[in-house]
Protein backbone atom coordinates (compact mmCIF):
# COMPACT_ATOMS: atom_id res chain seq x y z
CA UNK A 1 0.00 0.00 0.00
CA UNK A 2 1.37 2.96 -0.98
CA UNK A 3 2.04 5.84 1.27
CA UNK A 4 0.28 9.15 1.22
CA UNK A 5 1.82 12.67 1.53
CA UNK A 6 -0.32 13.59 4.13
CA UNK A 7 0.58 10.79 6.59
CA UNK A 8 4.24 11.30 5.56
CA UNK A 9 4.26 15.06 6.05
CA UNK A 10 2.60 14.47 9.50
CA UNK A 11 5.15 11.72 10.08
CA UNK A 12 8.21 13.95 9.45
CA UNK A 13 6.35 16.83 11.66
CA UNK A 14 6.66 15.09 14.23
CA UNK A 15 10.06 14.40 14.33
CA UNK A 16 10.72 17.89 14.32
CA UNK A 17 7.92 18.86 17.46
CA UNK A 18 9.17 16.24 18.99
CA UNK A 19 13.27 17.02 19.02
CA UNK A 20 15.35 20.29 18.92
CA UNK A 21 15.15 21.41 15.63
CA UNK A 22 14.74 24.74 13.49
CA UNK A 23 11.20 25.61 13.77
CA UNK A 24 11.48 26.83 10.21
CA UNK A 25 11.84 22.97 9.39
CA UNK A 26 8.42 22.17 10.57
CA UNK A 27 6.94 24.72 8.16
CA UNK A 28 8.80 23.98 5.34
CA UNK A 29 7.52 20.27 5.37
CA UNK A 30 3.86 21.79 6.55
CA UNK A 31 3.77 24.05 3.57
CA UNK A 32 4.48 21.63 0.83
CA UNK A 33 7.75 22.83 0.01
CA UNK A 34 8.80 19.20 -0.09
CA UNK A 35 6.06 17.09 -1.46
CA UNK A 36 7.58 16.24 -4.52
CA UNK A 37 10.03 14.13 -2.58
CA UNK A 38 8.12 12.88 0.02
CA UNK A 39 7.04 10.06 -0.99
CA UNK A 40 10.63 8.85 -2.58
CA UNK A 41 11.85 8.46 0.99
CA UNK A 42 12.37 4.52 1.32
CA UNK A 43 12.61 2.38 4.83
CA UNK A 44 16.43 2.01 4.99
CA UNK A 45 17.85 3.59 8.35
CA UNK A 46 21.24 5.14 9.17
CA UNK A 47 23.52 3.79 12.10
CA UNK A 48 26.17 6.07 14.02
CA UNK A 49 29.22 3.84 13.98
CA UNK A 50 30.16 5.88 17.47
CA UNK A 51 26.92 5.23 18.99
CA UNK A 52 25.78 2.41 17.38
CA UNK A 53 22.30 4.56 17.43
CA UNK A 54 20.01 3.73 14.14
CA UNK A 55 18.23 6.75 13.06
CA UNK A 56 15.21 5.77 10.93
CA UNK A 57 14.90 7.03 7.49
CA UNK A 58 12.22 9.63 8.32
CA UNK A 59 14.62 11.39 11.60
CA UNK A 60 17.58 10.63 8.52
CA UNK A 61 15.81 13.35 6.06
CA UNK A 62 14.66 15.90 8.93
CA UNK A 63 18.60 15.54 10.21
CA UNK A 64 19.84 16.34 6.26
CA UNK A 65 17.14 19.68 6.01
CA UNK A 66 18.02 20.99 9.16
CA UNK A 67 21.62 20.97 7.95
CA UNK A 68 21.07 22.24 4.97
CA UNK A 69 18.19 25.17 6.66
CA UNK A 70 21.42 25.87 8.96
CA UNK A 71 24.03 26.25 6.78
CA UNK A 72 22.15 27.88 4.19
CA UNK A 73 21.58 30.76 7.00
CA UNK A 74 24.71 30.61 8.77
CA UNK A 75 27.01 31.05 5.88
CA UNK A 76 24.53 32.71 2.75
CA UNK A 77 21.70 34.34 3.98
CA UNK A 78 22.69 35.54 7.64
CA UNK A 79 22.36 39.12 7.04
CA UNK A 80 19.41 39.11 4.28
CA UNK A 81 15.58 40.09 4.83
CA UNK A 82 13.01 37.00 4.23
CA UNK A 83 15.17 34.00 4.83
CA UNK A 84 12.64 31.48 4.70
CA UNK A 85 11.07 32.41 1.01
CA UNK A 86 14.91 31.98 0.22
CA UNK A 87 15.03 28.85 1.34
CA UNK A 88 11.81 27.86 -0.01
CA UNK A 89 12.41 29.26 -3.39
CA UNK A 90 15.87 27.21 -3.70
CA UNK A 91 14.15 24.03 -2.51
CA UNK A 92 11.32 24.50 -5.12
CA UNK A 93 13.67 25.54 -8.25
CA UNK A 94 16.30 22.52 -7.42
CA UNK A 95 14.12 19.43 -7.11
CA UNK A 96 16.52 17.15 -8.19
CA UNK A 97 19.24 18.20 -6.15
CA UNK A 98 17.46 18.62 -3.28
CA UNK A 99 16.00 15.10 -3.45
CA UNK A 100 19.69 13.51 -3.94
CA UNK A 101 20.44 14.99 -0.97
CA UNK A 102 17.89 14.04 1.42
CA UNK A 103 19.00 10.48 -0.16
CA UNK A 104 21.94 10.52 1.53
CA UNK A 105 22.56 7.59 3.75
CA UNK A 106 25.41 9.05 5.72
CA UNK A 107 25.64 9.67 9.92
CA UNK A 108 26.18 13.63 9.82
CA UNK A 109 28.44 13.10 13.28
CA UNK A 110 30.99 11.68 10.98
CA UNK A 111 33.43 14.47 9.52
CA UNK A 112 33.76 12.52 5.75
CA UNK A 113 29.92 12.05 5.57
CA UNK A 114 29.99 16.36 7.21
CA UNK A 115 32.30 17.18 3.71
CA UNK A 116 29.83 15.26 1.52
CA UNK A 117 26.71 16.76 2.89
CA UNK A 118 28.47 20.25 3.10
CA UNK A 119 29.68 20.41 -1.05
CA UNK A 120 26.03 19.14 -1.46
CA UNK A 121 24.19 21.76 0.20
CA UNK A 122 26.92 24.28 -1.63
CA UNK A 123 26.28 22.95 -4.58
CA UNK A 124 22.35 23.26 -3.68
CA UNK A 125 23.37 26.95 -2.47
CA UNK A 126 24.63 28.49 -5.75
CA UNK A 127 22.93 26.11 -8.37
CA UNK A 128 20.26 29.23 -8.71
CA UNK A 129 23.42 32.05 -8.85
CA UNK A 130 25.16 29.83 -11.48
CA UNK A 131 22.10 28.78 -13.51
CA UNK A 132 20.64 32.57 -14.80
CA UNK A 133 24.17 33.21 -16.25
CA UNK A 134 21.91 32.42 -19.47
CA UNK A 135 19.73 35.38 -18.43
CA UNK A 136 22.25 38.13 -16.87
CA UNK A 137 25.02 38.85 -19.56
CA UNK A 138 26.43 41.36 -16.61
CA UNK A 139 26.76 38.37 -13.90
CA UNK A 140 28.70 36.43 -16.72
CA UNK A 141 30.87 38.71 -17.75
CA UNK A 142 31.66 38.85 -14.02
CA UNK A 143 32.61 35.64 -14.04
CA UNK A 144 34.70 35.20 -16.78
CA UNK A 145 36.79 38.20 -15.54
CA UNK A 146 36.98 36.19 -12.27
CA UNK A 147 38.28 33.40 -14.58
CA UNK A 148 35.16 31.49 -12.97
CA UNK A 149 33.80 28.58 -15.41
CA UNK A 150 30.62 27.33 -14.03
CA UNK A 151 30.70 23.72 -15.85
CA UNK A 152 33.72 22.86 -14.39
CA UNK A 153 32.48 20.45 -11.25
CA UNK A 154 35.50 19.97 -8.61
CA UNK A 155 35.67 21.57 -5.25
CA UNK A 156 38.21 24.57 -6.02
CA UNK A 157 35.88 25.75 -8.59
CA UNK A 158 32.76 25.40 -6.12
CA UNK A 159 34.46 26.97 -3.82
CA UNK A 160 35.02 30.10 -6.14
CA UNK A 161 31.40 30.44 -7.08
CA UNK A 162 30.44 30.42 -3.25
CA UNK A 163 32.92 33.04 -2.45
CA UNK A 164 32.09 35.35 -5.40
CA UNK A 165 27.74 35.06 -4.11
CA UNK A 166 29.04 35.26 -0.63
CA UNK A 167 30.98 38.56 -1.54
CA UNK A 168 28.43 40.09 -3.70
CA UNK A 169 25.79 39.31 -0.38
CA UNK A 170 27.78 41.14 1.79
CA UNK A 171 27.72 44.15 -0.25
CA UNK A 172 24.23 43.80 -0.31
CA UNK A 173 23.22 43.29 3.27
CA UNK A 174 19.58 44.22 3.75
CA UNK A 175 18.84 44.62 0.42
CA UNK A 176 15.83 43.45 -0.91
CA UNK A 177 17.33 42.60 -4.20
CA UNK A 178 19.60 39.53 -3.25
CA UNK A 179 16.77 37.18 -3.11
CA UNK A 180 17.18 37.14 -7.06
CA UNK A 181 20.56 35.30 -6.13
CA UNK A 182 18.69 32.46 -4.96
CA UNK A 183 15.79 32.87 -7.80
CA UNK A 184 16.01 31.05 -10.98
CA UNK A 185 14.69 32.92 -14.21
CA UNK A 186 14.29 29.59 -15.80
CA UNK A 187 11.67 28.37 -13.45
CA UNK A 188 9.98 31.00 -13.15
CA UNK A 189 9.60 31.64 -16.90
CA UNK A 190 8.55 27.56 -16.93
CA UNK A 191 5.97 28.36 -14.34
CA UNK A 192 4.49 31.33 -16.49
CA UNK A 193 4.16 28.91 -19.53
CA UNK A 194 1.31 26.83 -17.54
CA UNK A 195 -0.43 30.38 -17.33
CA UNK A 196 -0.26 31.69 -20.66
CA UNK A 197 -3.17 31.27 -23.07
CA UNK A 198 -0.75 31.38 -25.98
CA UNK A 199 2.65 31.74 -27.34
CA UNK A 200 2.74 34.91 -27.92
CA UNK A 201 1.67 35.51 -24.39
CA UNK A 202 4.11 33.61 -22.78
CA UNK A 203 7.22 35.18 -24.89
CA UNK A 204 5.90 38.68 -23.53
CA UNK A 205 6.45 37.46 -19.91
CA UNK A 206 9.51 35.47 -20.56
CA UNK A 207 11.13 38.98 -21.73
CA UNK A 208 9.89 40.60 -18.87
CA UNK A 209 11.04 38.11 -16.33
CA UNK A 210 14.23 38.54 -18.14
CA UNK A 211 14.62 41.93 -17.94
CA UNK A 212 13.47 41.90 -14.37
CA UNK A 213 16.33 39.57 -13.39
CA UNK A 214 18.48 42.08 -15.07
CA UNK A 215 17.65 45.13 -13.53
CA UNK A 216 17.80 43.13 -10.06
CA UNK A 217 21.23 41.85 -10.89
CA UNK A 218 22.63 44.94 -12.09
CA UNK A 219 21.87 46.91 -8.50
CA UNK A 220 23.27 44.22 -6.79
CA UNK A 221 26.62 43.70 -9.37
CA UNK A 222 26.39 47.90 -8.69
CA UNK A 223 26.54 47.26 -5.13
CA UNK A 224 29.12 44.64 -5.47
CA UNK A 225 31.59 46.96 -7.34
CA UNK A 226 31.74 49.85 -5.41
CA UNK A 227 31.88 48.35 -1.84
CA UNK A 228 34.14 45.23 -3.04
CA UNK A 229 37.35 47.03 -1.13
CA UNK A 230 35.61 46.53 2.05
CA UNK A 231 34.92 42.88 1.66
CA UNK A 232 38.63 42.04 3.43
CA UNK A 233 36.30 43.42 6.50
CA UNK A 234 34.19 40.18 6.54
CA UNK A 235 37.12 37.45 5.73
């Protein structure tokens, strides 16, 4: 018998009421932020080798999005307005990734399974900043000037990308702007084509969208290039 959503949202609920974790978790699985993964989540648990404890496969996925709720505000979004439509909106526009993740079958005590579920949740972090390069010609100049290439997947290269959104946050603390960091024009011109009536329509709002994402970026690139000297402040 299969499983509904319901009784595995209420499941993974909770989890959360019932141990110390981010209250923002609990709405984020209330909401139906993560119903297209819930019911992917299989029976196989996770044992500390320390401990010996065996966390089930429901605690194993709350454990993985409190990480990744955590890091994503400890190290991205610390100082920006509306942190959990950030987080919601990068959940929602990287289903794939984010489901891989919450696979993970690793106990996050354990520092190599901490460096797996860290580049993850990295990778999760900038897929949005790195992905409307096709929609910001500014943002990729900016990176090839950085000498920055985007397809290139190994950790030196990751860690370039994170730096570079990291520095161009901090000179846009506050701002309402940065949430287009974490935005991807690509899904949200693939969400306006389900509300067009016709093709003509949905090329009208696809340029808009466009343009919008340009004018965003280009205060916050602004931002980023006149206060860039000051970044040595925050390393």
């Amino acid at each position: 018998m299969k499983i509904s959503i319901k009784s595995v949202r209420n499941d993974l609920k909770n989890i959360v009421l019932n141990k110390n974790y981010d209250s923002m978790i609990y709405r984020i699985v209330d909401n139906g932020c993560l119903d297209f993964f819930l019911t992917d989540i299989d029976d196989v648990s996770v044992t500390n080798p320390v401990t010996k404890e065996c966390i089930s496969a429901y605690e194993q996925v709350i454990k993985l999005l409190d990480r990744l709720v955590l890091v994503l505000k400890n190290d991205f979004i610390s100082s920006l307005p509306h942190q959990e439509f950030i987080i919601e909106k990068i959940i929602e526009s990287n289903q794939e990734k984010v489901s891989n993740y919450l696979k993970l079958k690793c106990c996050l005590n354990n520092s190599e399974c901490n460096n797996i579920v860290l580049k993850n949740v990295y990778e999760i972090a900038i897929s949005n900043f790195c992905k409307n390069l096709e929609y910001v010609p500014e943002l990729k100049s900016l990176f090839l000037k950085l000498d920055i290439d985007p397809d290139k997947n190994y950790n030196s290269n990751l860690m370039k990308i994170k730096k570079l959104l990291i520095d161009i946050i901090n000179c846009n603390q506050k701002e309402y702007q940065a949430i287009y960091l974490f935005s991807d024009a690509r899904y949200d011109i693939t969400n306006e084509l389900t509300h067009k009536n016709s093709q003509d329509d949905f090329q009208l709002a696809t340029k808009e969208i466009t343009k919008n994402y340009q004018f965003r970026y280009s205060i916050l690139l602004d931002n980023y290039y006149v206060k860039k000297k000051y970044l040595k402040i925050f390393d």
